[in-house]
PDB file of N, CA and C in Angstrom:
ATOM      1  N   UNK A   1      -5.149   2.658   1.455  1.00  0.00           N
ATOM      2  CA  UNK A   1      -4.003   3.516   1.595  1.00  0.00           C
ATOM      3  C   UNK A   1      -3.842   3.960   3.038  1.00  0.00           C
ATOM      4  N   UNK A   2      -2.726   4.395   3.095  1.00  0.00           N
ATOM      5  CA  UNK A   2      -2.488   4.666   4.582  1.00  0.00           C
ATOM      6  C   UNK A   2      -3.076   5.945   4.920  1.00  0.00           C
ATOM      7  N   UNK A   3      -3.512   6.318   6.128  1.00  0.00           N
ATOM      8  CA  UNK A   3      -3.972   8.276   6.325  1.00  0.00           C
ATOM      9  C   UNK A   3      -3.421   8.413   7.748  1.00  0.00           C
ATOM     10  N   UNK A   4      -2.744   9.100   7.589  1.00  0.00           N
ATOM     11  CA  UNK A   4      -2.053  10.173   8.297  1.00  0.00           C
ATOM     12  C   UNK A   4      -3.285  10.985   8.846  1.00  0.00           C
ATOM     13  N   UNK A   5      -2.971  11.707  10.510  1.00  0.00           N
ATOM     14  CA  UNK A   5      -3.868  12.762  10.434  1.00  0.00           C
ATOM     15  C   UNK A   5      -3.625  13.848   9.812  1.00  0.00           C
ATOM     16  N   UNK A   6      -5.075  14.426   9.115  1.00  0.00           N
ATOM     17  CA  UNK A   6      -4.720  15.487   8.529  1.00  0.00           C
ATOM     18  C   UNK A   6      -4.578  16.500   9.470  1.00  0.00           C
ATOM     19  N   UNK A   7      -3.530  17.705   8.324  1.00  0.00           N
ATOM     20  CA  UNK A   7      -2.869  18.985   8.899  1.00  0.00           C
ATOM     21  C   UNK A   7      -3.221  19.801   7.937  1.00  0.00           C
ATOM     22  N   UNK A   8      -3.378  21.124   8.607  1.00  0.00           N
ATOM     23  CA  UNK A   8      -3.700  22.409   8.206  1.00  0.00           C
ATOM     24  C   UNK A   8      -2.979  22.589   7.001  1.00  0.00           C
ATOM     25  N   UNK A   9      -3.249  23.147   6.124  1.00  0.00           N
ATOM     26  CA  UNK A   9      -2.455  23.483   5.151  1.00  0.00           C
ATOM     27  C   UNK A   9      -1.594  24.471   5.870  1.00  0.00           C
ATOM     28  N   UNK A  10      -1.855  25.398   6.046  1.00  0.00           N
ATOM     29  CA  UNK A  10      -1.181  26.609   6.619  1.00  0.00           C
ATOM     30  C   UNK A  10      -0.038  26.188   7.436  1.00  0.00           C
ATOM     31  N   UNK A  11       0.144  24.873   7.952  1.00  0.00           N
ATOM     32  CA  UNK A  11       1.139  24.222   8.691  1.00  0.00           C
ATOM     33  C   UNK A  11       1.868  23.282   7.661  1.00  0.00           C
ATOM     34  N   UNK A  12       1.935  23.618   6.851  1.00  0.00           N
ATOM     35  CA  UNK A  12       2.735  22.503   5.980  1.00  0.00           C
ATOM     36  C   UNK A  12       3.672  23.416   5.000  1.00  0.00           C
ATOM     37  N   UNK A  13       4.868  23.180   4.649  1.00  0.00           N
ATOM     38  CA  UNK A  13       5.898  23.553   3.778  1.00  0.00           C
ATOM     39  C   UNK A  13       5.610  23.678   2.373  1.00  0.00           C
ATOM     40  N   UNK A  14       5.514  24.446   1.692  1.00  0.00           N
ATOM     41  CA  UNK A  14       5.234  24.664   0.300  1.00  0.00           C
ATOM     42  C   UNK A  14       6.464  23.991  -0.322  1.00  0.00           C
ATOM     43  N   UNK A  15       6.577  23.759  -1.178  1.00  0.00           N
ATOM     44  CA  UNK A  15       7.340  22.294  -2.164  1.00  0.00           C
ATOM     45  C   UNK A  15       6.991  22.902  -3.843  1.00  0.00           C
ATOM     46  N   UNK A  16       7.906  22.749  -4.409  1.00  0.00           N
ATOM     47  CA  UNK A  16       7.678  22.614  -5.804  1.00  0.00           C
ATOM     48  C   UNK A  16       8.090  21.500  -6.473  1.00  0.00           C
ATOM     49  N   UNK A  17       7.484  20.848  -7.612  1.00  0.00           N
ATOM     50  CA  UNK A  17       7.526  19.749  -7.633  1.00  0.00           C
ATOM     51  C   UNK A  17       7.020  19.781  -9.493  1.00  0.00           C
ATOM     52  N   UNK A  18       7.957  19.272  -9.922  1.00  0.00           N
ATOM     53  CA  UNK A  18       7.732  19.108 -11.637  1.00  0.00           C
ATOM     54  C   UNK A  18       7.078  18.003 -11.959  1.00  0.00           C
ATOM     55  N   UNK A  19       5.812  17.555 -12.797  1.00  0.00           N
ATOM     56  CA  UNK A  19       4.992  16.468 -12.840  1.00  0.00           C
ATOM     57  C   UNK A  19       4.780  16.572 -14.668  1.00  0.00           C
ATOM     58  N   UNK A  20       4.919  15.609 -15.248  1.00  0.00           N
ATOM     59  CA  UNK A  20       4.393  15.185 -16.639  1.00  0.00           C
ATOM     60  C   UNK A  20       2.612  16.022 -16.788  1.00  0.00           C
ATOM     61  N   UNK A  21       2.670  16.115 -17.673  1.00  0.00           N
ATOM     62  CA  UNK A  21       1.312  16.872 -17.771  1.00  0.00           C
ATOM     63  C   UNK A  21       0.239  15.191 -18.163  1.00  0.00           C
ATOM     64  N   UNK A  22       0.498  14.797 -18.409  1.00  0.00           N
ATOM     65  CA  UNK A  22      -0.173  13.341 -18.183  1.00  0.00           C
ATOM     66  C   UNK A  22      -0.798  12.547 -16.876  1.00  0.00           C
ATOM     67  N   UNK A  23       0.731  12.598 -15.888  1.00  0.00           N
ATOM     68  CA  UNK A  23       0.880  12.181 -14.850  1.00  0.00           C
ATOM     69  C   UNK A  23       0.188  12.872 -13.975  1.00  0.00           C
ATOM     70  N   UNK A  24       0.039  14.535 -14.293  1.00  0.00           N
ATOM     71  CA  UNK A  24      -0.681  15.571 -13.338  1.00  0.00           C
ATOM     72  C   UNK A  24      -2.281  14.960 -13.823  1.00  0.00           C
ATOM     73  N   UNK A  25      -2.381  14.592 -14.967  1.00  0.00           N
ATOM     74  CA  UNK A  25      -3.711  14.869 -15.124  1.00  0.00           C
ATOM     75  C   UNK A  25      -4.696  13.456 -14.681  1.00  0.00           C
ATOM     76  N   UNK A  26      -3.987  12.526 -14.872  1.00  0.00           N
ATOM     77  CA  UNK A  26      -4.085  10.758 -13.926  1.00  0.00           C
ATOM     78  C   UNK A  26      -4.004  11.035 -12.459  1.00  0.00           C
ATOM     79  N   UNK A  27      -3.506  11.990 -12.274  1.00  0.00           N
ATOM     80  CA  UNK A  27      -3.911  12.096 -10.567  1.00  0.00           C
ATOM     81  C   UNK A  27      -4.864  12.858 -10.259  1.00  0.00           C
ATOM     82  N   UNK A  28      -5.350  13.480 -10.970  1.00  0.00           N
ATOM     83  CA  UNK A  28      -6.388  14.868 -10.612  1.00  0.00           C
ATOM     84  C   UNK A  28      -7.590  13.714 -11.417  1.00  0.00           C
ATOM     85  N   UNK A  29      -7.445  13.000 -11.888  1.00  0.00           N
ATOM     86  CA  UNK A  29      -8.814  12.033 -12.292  1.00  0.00           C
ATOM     87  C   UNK A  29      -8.695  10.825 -11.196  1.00  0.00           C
ATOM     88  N   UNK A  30      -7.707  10.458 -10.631  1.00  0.00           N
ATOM     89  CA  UNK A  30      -7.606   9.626  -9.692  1.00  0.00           C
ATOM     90  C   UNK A  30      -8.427   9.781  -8.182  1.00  0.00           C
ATOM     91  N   UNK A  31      -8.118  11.404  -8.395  1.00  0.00           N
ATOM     92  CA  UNK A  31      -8.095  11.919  -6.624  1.00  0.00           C
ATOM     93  C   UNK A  31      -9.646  12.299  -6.709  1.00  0.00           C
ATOM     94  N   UNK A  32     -10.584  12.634  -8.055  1.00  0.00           N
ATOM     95  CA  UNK A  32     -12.232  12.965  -8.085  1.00  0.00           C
ATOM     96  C   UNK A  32     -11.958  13.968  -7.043  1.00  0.00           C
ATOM     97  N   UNK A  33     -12.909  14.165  -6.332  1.00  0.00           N
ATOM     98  CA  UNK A  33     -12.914  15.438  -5.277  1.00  0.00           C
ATOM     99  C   UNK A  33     -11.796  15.833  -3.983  1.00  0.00           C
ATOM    100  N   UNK A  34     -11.406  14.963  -3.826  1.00  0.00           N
ATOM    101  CA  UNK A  34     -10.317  15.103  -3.342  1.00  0.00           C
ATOM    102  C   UNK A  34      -9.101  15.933  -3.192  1.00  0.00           C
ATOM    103  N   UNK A  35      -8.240  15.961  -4.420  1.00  0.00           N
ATOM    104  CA  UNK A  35      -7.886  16.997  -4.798  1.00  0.00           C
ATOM    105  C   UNK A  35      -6.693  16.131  -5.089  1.00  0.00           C
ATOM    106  N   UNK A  36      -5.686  16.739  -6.118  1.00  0.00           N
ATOM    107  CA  UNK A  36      -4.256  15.652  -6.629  1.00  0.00           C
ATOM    108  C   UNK A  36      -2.938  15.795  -5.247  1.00  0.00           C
ATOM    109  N   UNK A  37      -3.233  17.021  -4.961  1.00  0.00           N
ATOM    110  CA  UNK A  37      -2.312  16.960  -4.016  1.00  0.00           C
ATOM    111  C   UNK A  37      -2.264  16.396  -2.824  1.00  0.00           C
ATOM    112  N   UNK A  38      -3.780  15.973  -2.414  1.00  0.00           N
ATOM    113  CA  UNK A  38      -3.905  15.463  -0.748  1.00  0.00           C
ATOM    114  C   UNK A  38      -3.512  14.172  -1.585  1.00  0.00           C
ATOM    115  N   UNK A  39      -3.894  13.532  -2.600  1.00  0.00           N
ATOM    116  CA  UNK A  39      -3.522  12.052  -2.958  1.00  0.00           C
ATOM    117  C   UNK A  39      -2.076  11.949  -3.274  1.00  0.00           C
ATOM    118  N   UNK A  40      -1.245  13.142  -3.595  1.00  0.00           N
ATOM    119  CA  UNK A  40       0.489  13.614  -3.393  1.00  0.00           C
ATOM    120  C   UNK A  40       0.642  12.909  -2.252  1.00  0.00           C
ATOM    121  N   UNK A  41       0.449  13.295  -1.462  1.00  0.00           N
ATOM    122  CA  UNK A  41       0.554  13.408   0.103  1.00  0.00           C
ATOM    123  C   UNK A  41       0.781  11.744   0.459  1.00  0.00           C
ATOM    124  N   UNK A  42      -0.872  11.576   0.196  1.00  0.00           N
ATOM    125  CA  UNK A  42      -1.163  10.251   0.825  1.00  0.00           C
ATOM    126  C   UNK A  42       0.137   9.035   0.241  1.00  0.00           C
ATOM    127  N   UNK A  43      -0.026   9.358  -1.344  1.00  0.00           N
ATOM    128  CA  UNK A  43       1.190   8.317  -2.334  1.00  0.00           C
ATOM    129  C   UNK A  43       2.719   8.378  -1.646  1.00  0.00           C
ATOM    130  N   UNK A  44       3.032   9.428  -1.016  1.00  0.00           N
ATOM    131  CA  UNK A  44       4.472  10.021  -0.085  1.00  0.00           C
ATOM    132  C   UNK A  44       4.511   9.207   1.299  1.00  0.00           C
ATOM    133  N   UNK A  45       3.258   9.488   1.469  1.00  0.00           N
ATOM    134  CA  UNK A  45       3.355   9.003   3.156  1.00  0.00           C
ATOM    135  C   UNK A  45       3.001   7.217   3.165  1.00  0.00           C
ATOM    136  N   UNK A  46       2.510   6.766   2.396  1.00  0.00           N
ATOM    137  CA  UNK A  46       2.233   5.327   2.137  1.00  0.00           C
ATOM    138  C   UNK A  46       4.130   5.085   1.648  1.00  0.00           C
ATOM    139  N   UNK A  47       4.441   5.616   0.908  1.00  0.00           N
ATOM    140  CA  UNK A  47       5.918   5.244   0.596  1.00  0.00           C
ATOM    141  C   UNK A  47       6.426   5.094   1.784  1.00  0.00           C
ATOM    142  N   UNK A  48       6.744   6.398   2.554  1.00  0.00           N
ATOM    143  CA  UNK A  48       7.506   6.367   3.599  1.00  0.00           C
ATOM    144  C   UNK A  48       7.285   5.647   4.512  1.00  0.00           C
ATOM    145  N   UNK A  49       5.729   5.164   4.783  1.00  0.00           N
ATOM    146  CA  UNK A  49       5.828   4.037   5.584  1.00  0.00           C
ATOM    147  C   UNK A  49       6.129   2.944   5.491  1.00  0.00           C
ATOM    148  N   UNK A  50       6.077   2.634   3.953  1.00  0.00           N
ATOM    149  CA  UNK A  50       6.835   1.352   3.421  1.00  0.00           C
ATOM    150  C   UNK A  50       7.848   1.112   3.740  1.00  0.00           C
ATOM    151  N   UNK A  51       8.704   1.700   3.454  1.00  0.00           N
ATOM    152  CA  UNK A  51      10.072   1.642   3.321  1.00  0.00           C
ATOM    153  C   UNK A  51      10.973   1.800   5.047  1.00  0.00           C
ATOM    154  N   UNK A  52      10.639   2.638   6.052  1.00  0.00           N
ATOM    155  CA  UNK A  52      10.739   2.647   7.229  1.00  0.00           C
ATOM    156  C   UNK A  52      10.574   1.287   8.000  1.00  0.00           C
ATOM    157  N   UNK A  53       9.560   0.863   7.332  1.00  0.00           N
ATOM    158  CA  UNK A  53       9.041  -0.743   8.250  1.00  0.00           C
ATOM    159  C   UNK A  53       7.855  -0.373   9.561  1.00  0.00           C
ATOM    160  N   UNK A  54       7.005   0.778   9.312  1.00  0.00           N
ATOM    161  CA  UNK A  54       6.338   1.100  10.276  1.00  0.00           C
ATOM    162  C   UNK A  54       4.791   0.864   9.534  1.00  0.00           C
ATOM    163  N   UNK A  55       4.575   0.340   8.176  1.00  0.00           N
ATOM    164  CA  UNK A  55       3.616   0.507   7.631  1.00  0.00           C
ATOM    165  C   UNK A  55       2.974  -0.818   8.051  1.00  0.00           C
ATOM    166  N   UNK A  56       1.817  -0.744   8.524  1.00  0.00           N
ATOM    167  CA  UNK A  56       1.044  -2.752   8.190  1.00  0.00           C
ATOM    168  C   UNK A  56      -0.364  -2.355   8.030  1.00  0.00           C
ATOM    169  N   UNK A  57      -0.369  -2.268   6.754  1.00  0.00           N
ATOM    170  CA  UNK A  57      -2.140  -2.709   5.828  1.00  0.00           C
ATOM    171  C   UNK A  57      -2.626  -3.342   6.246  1.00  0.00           C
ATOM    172  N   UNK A  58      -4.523  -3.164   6.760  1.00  0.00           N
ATOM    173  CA  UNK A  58      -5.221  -3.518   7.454  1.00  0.00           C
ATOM    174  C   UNK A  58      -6.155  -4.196   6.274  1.00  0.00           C
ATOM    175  N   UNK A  59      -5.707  -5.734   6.511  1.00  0.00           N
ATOM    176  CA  UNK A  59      -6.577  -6.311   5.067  1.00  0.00           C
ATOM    177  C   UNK A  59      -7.321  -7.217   5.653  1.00  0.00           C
ATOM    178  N   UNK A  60      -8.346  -7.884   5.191  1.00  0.00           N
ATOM    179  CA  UNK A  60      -9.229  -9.292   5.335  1.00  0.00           C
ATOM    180  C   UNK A  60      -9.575  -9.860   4.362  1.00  0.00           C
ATOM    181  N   UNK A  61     -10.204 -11.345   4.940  1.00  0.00           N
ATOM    182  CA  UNK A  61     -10.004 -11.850   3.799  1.00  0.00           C
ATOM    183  C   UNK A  61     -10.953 -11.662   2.380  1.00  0.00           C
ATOM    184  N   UNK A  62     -12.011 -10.652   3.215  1.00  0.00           N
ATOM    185  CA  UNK A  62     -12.964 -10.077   1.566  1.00  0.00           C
ATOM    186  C   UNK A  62     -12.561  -9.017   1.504  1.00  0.00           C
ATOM    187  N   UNK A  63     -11.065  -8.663   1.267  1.00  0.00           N
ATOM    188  CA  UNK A  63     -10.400  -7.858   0.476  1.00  0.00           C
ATOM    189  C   UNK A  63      -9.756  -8.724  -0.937  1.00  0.00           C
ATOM    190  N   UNK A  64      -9.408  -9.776  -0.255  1.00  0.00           N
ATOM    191  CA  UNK A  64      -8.878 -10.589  -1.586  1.00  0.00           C
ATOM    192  C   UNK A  64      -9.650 -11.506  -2.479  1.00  0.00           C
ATOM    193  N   UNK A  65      -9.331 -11.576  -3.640  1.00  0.00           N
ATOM    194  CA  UNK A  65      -9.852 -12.129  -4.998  1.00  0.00           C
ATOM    195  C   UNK A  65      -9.523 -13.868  -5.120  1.00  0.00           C
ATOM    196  N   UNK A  66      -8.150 -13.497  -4.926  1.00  0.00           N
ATOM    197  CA  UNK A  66      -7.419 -15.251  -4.805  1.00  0.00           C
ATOM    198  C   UNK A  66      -6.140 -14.813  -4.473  1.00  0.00           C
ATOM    199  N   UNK A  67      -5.695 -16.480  -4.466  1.00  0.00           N
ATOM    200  CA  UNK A  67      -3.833 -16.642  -3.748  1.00  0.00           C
ATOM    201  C   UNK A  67      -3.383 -17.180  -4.825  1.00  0.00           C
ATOM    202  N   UNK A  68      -2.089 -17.031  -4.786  1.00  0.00           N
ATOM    203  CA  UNK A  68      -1.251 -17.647  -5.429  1.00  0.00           C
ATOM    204  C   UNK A  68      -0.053 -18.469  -4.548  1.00  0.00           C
ATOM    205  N   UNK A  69       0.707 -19.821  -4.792  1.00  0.00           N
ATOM    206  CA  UNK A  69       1.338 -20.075  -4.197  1.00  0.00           C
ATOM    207  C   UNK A  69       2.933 -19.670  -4.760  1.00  0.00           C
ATOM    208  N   UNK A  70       3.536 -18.982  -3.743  1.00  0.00           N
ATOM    209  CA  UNK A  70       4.931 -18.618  -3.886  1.00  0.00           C
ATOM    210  C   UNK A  70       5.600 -19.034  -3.064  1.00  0.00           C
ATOM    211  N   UNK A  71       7.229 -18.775  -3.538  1.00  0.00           N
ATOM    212  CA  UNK A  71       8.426 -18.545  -2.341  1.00  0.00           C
ATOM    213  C   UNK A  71       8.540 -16.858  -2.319  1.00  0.00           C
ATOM    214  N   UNK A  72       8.979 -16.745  -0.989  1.00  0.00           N
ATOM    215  CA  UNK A  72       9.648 -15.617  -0.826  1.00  0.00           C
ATOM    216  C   UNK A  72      11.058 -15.297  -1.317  1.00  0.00           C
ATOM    217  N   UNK A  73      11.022 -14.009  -1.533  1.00  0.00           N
ATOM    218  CA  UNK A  73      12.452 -13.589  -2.432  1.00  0.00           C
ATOM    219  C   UNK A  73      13.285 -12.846  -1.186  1.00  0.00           C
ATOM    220  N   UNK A  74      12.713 -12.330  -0.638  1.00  0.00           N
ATOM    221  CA  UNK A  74      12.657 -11.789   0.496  1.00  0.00           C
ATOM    222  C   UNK A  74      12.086 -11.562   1.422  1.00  0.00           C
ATOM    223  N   UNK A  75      12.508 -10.994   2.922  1.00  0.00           N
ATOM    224  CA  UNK A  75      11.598 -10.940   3.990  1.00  0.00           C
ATOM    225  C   UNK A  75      10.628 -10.130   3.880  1.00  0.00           C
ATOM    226  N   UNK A  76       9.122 -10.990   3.795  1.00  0.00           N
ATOM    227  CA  UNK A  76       7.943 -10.263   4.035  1.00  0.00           C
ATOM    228  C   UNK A  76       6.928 -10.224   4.813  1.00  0.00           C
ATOM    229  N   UNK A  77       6.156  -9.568   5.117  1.00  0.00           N
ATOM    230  CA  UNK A  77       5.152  -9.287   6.335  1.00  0.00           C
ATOM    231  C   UNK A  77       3.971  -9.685   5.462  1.00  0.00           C
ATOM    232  N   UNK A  78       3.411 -10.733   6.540  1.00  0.00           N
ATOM    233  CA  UNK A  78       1.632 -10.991   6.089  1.00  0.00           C
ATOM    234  C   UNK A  78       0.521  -9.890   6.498  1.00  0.00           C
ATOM    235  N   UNK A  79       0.191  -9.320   5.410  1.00  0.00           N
ATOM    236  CA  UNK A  79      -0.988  -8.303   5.627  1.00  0.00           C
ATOM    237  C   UNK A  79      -1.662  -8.760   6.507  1.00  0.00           C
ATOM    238  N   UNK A  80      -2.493  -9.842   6.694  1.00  0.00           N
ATOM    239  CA  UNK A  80      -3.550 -10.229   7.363  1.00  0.00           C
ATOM    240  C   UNK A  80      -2.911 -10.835   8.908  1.00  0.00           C
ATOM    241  N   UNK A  81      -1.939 -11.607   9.432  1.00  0.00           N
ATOM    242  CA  UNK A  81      -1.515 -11.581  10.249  1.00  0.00           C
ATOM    243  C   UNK A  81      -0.438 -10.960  10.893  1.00  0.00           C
ATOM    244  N   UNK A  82      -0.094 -10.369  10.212  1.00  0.00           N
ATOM    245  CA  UNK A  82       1.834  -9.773  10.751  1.00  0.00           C
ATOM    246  C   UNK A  82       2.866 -10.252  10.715  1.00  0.00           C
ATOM    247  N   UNK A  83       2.442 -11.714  10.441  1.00  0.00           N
ATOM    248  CA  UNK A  83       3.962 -12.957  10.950  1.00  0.00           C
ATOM    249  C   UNK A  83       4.663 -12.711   9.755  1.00  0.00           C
ATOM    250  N   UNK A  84       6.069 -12.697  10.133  1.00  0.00           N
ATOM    251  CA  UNK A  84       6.962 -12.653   9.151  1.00  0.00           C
ATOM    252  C   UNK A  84       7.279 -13.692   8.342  1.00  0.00           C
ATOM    253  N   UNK A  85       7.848 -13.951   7.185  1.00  0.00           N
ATOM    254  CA  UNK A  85       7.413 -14.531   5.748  1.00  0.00           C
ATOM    255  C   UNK A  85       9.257 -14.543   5.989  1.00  0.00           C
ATOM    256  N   UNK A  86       9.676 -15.307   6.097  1.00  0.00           N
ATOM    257  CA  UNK A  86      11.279 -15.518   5.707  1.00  0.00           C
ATOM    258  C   UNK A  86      11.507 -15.464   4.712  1.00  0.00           C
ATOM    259  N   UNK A  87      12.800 -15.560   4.157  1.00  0.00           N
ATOM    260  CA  UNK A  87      13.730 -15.472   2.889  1.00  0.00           C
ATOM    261  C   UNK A  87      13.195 -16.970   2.783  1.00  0.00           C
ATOM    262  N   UNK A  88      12.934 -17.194   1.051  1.00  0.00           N
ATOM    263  CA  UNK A  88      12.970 -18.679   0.737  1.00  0.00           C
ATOM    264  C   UNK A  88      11.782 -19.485   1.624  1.00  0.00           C
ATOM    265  N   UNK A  89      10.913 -19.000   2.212  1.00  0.00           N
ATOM    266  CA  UNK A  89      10.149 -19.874   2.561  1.00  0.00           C
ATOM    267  C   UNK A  89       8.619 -19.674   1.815  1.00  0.00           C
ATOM    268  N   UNK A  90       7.772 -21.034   1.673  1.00  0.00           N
ATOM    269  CA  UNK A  90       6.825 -20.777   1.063  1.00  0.00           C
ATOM    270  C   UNK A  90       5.646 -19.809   1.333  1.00  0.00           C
ATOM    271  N   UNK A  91       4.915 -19.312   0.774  1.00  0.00           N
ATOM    272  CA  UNK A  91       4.009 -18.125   1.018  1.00  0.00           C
ATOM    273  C   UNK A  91       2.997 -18.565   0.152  1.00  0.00           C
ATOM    274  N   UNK A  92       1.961 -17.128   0.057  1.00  0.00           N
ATOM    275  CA  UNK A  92       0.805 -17.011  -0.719  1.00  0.00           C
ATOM    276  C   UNK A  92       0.886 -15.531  -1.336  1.00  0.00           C
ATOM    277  N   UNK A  93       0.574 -15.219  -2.224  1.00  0.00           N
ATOM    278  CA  UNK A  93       0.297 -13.913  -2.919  1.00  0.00           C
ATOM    279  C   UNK A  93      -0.898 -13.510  -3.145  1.00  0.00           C
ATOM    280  N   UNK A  94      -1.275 -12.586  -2.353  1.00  0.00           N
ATOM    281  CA  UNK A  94      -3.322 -12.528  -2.758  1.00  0.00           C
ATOM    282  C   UNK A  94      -2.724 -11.673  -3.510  1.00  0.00           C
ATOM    283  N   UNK A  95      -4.751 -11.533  -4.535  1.00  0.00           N
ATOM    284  CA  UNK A  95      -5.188 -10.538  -5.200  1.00  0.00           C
ATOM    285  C   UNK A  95      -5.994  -9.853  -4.678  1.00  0.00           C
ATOM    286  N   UNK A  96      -5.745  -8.721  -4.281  1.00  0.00           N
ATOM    287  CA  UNK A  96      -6.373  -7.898  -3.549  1.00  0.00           C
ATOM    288  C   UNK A  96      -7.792  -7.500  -4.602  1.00  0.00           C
ATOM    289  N   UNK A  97      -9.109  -6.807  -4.150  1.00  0.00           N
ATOM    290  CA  UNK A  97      -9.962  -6.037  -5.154  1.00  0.00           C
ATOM    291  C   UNK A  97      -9.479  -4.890  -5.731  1.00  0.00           C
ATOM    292  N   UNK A  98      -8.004  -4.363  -5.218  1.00  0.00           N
ATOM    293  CA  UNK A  98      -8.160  -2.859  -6.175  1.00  0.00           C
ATOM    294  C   UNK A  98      -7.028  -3.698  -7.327  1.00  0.00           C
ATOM    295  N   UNK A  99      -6.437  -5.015  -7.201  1.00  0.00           N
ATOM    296  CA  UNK A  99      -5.858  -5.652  -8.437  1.00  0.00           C
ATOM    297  C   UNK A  99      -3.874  -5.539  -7.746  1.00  0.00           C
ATOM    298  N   UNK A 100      -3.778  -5.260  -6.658  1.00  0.00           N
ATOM    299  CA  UNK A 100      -2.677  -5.555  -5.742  1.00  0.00           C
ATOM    300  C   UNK A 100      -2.468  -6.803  -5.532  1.00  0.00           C
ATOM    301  N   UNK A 101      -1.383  -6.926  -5.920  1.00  0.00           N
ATOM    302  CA  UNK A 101      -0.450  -8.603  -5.053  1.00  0.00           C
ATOM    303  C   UNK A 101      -0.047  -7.625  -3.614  1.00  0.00           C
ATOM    304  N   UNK A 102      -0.649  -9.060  -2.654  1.00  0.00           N
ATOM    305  CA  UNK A 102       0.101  -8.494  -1.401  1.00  0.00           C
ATOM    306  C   UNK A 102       0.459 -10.183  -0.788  1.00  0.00           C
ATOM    307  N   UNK A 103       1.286  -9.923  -0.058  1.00  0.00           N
ATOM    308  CA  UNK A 103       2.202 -11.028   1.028  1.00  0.00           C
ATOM    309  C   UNK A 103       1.400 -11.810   2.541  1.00  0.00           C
ATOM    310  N   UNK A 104       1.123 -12.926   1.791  1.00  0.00           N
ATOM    311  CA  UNK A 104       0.327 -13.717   2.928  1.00  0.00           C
ATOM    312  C   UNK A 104       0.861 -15.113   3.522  1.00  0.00           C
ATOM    313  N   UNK A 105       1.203 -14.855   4.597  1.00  0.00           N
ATOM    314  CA  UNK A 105       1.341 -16.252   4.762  1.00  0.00           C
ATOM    315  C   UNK A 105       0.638 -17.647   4.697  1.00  0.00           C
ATOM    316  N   UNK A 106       1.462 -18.732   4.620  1.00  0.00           N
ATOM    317  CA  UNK A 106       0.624 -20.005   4.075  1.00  0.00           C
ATOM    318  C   UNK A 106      -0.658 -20.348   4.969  1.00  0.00           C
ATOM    319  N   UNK A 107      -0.597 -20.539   6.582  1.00  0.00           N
ATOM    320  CA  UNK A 107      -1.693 -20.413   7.062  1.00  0.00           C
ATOM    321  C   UNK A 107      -2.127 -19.605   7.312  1.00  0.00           C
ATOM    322  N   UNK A 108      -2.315 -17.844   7.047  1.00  0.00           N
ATOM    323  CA  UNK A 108      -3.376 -17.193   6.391  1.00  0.00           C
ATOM    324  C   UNK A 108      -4.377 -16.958   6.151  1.00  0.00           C
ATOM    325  N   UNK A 109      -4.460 -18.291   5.003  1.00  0.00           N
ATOM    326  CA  UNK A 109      -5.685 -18.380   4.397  1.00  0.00           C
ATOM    327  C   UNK A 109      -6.671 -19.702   5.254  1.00  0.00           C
ATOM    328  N   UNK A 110      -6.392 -20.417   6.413  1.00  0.00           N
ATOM    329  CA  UNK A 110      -7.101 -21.386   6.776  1.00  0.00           C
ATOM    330  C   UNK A 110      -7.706 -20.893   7.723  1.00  0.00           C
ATOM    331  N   UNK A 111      -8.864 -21.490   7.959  1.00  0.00           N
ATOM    332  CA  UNK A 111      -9.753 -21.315   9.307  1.00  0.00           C
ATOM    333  C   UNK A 111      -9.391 -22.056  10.457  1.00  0.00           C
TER     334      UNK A 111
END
């Protein structure tokens, strides 16, 4: 996951925020000592870096399980190198160890 440096609580905006009593309770078993809300945080700020285009996951290759061979549906970024993955061109899909598909390009995986 992505980490941000941490900030003071005392510097941060109080928020209210309605959660399934299920959903609260899968995160507070998720987060173990941690706490549900710093893993709030982290699940927010991993979004936002997604979606911005500023995010790139620092993976190798004994992070992954296996590949799969794909096309791209869209433009994607190879975890492991950066190179961009065009529309329609062939790729790889690892399995990451926590059970993640992530976006690899075809040479990637060669030595």
């Amino acid at each position: 996951m992505y980490t941000i440096p941490r900030t003071s609580t005392t510097d941060m905006e109080v928020t209210s925020i309605r959660l399934e009593k299920d959903l609260k309770d899968r995160l507070k078993k998720m987060a173990n000592n941690k706490g549900y809300q710093a893993l709030i945080r982290d699940i927010l700020w991993n979004y936002v870096q997604q979606k911005s285009g500023d995010y790139r996951p620092q993976f190798s290759e004994s992070d992954l399980r296996a590949s799969l061979h794909a096309t791209a549906q869209q433009e994607e970024r190879c975890v492991l190198t950066g190179k961009v993955i065009q529309q329609n061109e062939p790729m790889l899909l690892g399995l990451t160890t926590n059970g993640d598909l992530v976006p690899l390009s075809i040479d990637s995986m060669q030595d």
